[in-house]
N, C-alpha and C. Protein backbone atom coordinates (compact mmCIF):
# COMPACT_ATOMS: atom_id res chain seq x y z
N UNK A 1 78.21 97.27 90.42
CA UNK A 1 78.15 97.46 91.85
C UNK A 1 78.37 98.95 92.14
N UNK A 2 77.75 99.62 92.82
CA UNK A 2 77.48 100.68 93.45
C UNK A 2 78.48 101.39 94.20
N UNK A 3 79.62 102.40 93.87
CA UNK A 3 80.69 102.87 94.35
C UNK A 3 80.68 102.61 96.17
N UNK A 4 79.56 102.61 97.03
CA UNK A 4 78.91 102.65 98.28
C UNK A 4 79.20 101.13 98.71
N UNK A 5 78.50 99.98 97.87
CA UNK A 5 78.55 98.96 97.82
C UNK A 5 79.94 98.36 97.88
N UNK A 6 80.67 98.73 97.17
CA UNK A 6 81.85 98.22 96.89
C UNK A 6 82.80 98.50 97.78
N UNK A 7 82.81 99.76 98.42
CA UNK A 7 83.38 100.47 99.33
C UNK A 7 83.26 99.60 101.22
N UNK A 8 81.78 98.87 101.03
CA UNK A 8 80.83 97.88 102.23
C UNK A 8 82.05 96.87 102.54
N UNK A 9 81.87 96.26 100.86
CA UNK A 9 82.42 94.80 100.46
C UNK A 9 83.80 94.60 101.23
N UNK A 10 84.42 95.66 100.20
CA UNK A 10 85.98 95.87 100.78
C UNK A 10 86.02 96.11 101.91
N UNK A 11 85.43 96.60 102.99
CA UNK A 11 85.81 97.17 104.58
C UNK A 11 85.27 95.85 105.04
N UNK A 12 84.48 95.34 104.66
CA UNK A 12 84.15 93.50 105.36
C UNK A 12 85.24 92.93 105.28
N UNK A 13 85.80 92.68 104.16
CA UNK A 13 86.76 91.74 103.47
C UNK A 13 88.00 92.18 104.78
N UNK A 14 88.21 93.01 105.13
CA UNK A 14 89.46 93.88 105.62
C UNK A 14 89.05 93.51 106.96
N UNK A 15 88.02 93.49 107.65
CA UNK A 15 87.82 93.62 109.17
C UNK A 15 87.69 91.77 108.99
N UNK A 16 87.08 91.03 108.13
CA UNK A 16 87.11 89.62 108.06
C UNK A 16 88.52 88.82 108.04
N UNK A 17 89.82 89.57 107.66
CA UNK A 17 90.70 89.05 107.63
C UNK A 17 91.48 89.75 108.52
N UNK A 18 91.61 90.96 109.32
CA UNK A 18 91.47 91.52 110.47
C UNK A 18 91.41 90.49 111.47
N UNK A 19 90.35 89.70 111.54
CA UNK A 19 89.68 89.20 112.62
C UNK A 19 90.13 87.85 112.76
N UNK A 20 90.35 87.21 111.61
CA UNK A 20 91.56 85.92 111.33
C UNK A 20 92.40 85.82 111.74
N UNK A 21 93.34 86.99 111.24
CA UNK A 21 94.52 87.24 111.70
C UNK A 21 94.63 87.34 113.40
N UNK A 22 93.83 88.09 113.98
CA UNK A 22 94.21 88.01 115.26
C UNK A 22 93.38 86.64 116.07
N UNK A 23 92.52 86.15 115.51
CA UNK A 23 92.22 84.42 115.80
C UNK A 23 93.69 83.98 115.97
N UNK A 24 94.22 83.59 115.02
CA UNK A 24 95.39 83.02 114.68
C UNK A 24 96.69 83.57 115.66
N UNK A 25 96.91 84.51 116.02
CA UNK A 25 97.67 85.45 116.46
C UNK A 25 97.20 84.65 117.74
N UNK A 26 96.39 84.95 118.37
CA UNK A 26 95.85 84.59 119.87
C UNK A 26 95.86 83.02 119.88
N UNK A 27 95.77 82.23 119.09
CA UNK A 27 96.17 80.98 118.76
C UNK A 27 97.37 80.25 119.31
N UNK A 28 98.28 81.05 118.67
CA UNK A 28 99.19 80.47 118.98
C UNK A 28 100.38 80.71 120.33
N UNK A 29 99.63 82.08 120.75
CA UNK A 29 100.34 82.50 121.87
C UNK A 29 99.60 81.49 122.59
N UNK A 30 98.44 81.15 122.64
CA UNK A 30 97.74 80.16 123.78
C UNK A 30 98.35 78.80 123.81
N UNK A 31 98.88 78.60 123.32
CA UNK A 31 99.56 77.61 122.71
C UNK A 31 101.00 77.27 123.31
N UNK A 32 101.80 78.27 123.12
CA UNK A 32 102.66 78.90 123.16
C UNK A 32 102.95 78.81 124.72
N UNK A 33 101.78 79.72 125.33
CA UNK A 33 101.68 80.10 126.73
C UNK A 33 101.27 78.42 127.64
N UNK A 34 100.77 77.69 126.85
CA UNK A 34 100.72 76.11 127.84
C UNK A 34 101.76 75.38 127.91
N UNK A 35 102.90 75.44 127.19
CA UNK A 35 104.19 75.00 127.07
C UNK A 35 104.79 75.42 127.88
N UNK A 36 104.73 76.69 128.53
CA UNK A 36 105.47 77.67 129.28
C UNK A 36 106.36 76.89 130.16
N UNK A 37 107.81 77.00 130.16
CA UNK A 37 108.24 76.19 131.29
C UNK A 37 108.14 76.94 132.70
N UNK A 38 107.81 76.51 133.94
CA UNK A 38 107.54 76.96 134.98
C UNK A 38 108.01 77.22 136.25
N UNK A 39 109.20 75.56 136.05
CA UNK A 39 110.00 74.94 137.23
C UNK A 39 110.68 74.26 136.11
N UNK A 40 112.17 74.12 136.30
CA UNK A 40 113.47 73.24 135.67
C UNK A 40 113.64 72.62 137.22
N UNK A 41 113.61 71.10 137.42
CA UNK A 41 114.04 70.12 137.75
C UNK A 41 115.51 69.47 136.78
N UNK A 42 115.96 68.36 137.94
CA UNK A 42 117.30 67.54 137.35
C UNK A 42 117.36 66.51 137.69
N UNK A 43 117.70 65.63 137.41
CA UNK A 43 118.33 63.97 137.91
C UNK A 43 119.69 63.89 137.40
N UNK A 44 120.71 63.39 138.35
CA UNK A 44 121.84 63.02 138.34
C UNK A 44 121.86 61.65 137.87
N UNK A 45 122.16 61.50 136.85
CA UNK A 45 122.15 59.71 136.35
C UNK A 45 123.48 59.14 136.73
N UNK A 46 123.74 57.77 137.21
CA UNK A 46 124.72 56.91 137.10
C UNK A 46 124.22 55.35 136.10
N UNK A 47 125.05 55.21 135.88
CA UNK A 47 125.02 53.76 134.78
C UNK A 47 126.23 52.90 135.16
N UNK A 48 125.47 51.70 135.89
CA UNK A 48 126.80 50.81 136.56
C UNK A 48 127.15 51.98 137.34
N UNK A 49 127.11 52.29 138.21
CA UNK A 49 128.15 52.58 139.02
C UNK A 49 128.55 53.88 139.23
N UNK A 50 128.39 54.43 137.41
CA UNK A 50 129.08 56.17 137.10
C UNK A 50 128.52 56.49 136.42
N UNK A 51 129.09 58.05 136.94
CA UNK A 51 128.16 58.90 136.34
C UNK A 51 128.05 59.33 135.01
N UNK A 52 127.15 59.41 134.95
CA UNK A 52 126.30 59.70 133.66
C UNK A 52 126.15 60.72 132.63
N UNK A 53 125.48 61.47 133.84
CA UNK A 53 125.85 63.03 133.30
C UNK A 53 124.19 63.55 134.21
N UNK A 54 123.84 64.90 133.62
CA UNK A 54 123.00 65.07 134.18
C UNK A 54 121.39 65.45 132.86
N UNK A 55 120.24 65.52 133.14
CA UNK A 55 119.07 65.40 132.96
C UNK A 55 118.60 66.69 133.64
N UNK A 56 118.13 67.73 132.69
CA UNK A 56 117.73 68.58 132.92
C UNK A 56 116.22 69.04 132.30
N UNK A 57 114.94 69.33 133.05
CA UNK A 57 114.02 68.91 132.65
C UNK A 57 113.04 70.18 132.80
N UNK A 58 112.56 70.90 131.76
CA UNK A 58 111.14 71.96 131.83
C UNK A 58 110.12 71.29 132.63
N UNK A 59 109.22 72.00 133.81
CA UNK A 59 107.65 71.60 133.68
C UNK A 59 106.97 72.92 133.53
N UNK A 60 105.33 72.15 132.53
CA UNK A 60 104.41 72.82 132.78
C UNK A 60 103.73 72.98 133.49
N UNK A 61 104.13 73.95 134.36
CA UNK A 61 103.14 74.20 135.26
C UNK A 61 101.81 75.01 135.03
N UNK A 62 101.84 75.27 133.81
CA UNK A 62 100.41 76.05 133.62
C UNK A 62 99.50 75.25 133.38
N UNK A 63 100.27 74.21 132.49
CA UNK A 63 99.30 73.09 131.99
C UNK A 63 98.89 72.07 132.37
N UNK A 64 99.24 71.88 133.42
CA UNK A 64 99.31 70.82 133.98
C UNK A 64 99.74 70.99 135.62
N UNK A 65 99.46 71.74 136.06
CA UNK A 65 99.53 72.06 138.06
C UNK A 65 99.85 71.40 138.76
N UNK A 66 98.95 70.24 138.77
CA UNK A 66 99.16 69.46 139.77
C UNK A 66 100.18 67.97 139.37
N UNK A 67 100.50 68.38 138.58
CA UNK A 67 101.22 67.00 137.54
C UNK A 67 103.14 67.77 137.75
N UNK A 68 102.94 68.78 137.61
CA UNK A 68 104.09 69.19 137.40
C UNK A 68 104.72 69.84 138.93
N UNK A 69 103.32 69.87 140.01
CA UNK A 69 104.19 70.60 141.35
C UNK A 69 104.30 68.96 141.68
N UNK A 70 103.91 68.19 141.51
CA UNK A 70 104.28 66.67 142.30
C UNK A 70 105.40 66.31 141.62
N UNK A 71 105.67 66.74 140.61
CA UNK A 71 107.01 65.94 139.92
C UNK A 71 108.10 67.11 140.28
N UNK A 72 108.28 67.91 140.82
CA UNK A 72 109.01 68.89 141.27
C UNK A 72 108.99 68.35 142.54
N UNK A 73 108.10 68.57 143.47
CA UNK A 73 108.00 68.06 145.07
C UNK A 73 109.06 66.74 144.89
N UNK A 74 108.95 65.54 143.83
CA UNK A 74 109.48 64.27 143.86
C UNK A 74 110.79 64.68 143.78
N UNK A 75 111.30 65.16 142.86
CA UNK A 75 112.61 66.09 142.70
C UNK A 75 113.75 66.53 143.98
N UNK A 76 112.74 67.39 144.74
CA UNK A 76 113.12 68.16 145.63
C UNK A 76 113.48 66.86 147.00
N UNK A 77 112.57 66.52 146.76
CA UNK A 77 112.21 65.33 148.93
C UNK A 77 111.48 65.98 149.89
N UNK A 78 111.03 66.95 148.93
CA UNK A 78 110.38 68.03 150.45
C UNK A 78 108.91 67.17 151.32
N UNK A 79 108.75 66.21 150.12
CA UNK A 79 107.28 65.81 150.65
C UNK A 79 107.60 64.84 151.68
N UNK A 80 108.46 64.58 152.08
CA UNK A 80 109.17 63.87 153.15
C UNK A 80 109.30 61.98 153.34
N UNK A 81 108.76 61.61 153.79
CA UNK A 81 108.49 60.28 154.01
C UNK A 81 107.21 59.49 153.74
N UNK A 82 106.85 59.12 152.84
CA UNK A 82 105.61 58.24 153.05
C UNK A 82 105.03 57.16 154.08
N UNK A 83 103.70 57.19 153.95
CA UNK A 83 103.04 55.93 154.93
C UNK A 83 103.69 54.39 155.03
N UNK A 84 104.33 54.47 153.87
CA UNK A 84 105.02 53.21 153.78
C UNK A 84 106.58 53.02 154.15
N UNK A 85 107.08 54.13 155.28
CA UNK A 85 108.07 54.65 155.27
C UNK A 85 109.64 54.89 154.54
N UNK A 86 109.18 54.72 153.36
CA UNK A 86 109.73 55.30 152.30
C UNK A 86 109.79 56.66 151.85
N UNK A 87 111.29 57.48 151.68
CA UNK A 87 110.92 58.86 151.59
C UNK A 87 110.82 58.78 150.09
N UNK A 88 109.96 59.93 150.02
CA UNK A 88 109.08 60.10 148.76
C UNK A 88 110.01 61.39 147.91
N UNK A 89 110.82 60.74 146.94
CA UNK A 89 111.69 61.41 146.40
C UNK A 89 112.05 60.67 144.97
N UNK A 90 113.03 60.85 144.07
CA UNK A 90 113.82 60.44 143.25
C UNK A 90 114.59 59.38 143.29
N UNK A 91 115.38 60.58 144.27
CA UNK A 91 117.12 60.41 144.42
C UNK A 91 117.01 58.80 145.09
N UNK A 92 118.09 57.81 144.60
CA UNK A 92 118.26 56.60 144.46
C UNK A 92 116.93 55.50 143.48
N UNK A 93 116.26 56.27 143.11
CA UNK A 93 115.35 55.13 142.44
C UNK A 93 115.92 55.08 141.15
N UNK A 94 115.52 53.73 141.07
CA UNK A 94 115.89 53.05 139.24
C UNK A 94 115.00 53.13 138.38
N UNK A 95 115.92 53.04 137.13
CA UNK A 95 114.85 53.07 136.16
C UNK A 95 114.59 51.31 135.54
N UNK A 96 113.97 51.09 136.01
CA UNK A 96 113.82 49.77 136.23
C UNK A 96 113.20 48.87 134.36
N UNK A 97 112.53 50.06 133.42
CA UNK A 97 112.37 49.43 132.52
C UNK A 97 112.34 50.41 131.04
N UNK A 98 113.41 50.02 130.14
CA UNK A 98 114.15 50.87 128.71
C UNK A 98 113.83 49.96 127.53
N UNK A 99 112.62 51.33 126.82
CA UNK A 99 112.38 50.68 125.86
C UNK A 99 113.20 51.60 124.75
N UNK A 100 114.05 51.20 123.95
CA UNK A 100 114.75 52.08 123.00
C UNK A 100 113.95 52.39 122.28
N UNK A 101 114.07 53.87 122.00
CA UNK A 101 112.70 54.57 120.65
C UNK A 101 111.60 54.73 121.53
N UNK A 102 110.89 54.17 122.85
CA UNK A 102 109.97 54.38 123.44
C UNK A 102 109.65 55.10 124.79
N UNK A 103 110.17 54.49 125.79
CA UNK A 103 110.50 55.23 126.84
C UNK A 103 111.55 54.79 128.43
N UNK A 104 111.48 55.61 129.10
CA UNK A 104 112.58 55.06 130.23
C UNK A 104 111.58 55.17 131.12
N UNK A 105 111.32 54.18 131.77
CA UNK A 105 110.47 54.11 133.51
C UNK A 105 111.41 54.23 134.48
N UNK A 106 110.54 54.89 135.53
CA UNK A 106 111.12 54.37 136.86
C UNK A 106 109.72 54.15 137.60
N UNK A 107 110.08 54.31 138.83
CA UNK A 107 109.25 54.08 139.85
C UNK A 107 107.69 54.02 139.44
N UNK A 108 107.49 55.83 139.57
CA UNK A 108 106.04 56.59 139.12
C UNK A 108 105.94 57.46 138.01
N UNK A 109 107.21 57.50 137.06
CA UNK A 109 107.01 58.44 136.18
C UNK A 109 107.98 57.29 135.02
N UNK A 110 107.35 57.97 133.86
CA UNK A 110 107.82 57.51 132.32
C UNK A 110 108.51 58.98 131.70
N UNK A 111 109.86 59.30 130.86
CA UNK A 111 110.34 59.82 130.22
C UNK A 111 110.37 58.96 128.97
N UNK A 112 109.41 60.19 127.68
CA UNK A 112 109.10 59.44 126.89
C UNK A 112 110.63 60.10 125.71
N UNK A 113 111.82 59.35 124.93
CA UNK A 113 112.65 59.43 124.24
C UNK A 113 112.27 59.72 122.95
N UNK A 114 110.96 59.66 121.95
CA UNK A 114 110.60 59.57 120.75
C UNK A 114 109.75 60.09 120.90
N UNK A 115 108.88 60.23 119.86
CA UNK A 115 107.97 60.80 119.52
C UNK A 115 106.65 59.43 119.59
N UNK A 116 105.56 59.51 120.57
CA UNK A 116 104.83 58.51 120.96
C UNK A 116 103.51 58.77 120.85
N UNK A 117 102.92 58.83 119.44
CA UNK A 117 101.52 59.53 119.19
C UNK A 117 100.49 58.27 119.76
N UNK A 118 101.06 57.59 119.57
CA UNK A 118 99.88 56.11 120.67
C UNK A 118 99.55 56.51 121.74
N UNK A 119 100.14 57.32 122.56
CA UNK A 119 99.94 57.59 124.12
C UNK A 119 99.12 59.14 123.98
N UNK A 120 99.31 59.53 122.90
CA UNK A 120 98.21 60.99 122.85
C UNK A 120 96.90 60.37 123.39
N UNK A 121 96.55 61.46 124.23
CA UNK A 121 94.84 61.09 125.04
C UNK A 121 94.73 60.32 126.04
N UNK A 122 96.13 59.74 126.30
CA UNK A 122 96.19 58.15 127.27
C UNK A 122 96.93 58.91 128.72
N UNK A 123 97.74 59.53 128.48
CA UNK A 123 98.94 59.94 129.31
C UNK A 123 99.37 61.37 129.15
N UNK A 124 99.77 61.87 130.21
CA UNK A 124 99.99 63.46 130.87
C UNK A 124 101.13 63.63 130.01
N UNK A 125 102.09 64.88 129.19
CA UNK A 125 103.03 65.34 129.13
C UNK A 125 103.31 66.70 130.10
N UNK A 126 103.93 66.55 131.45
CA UNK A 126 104.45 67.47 132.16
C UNK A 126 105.24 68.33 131.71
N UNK A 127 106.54 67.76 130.97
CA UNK A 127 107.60 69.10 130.59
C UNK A 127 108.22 68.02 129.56
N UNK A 128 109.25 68.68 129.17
CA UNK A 128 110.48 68.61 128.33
C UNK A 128 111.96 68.42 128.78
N UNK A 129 112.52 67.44 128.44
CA UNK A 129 114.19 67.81 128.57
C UNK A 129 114.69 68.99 127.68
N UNK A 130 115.38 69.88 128.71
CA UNK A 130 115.88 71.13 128.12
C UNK A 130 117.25 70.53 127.75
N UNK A 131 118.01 70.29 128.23
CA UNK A 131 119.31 69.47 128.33
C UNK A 131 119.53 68.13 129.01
N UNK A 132 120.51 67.61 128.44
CA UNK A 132 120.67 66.20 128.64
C UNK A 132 120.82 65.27 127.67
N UNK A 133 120.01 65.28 126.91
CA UNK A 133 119.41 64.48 126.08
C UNK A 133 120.62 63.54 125.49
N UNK A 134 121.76 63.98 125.54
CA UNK A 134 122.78 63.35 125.66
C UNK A 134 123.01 61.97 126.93
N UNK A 135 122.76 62.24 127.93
CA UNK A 135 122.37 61.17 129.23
C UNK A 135 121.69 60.21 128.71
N UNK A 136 120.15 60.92 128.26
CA UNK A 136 118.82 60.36 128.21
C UNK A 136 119.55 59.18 127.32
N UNK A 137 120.19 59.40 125.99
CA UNK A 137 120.56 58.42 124.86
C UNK A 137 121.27 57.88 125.74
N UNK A 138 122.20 57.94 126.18
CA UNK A 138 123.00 56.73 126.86
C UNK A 138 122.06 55.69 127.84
N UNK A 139 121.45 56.27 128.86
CA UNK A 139 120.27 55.51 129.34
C UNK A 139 119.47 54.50 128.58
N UNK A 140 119.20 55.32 127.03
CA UNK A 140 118.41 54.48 126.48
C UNK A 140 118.97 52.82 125.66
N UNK A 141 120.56 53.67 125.70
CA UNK A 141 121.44 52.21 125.36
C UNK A 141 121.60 51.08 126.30
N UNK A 142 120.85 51.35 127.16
CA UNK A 142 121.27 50.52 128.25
C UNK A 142 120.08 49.29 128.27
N UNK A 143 119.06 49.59 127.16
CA UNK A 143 117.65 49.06 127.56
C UNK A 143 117.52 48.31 126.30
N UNK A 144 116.24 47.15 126.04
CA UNK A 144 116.03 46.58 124.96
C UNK A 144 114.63 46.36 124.90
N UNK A 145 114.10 45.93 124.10
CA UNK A 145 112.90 45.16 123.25
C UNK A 145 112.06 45.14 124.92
N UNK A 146 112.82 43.96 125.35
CA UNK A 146 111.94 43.42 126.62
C UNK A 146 111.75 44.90 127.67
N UNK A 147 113.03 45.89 127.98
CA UNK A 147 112.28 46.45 128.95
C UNK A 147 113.74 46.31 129.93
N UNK A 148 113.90 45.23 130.22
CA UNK A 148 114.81 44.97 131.01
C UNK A 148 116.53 46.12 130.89
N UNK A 149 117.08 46.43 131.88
CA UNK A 149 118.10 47.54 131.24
C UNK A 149 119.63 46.09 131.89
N UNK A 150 120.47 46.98 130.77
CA UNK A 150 121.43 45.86 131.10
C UNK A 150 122.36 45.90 131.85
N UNK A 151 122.14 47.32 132.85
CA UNK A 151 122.77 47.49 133.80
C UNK A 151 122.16 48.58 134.86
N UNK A 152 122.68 48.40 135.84
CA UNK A 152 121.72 49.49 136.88
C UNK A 152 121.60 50.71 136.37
N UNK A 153 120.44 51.54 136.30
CA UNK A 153 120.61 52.84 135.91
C UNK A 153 119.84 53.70 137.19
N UNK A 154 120.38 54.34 137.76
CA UNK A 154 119.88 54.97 138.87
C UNK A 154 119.80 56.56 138.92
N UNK A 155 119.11 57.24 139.45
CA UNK A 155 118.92 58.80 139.86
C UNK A 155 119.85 58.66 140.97
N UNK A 156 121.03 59.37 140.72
CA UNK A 156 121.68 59.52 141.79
C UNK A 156 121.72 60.67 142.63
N UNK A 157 121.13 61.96 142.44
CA UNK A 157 120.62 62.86 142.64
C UNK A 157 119.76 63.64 141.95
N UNK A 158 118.75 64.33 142.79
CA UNK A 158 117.83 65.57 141.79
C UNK A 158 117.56 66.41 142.57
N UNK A 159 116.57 67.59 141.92
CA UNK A 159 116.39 68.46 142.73
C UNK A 159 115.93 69.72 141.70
N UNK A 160 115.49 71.22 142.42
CA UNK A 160 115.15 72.00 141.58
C UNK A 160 116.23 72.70 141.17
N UNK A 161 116.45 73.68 140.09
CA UNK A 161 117.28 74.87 139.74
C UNK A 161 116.70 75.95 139.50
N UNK A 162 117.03 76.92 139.51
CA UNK A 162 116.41 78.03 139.38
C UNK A 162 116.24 78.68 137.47
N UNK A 163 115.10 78.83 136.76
CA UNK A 163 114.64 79.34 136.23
C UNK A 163 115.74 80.12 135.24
């Protein structure tokens, strides 16, 4: 091979893995950057009666906009009262069904406790519990097989925090 040639080869090889590298690089910031937390929300849990502790929760708002300003709005109460004159909030709703290892319902939203690759493609992930997760497990002791929880578990307050 031709001192010229070889000299080609190598500056390909270099700008080809050059060009990988920052694929990869830009990869994962994109990545990175859809996770972004946007808004920290909270729920005040009680169980029977007392309290719980509290539930502290990331959303993506990059990734998800309109998923994550409605679950913030729900948070807050700002959206006021619904047609059904019910105010359209959290605070006092139950979690009406605990699947241990799977997830906690309430009303309009699911907090998923495990890792739930069945629901990949099926269902939105808004955010993350930043803290809590200590609550979340107690909540989840409260629930079984069927769904049913074995004692009231309620949002006793929520709302936003600041960033």
């Amino acid at each position: 091979m031709a001192p010229t040639s070889k000299l080609i080869s190598i500056s390909l090889l270099w700008v080809v893995l050059l060009f990988g590298t920052l694929v990869l690089i830009q990869a994962k910031k994109s990545t990175e950057a859809s996770k972004e937390v946007t808004n920290k929300v909270y729920f005040d849990v009680e169980i029977a009666g007392k309290p719980a502790g509290r539930i502290v929760i990331g959303l993506f708002g990059k990734t998800v906009p309109k998923t994550a300003e409605n679950f913030r709005a729900l948070c807050t109460g700002e959206k006021g009262i619904g047609k059904s004159g019910k105010p359209l909030h959290f605070k006092g709703s139950k979690f009406h069904r605990i699947i241990p290892s799977f997830m906690i319902q309430g009303g309009d939203f699911t907090l998923g406790d495990d890792h739930c690759y069945r629901l990949d493609g099926r269902h939105v992930v808004f955010g993350k519990v930043i803290s809590g997760m200590d609550v979340v497990y107690k909540v989840e002791a409260e629930g079984n097989q069927s769904g049913t929880p074995k004692s009231n578990v309620i949002i006793a307050d929520s709302g936003e925090l600041p960033l």
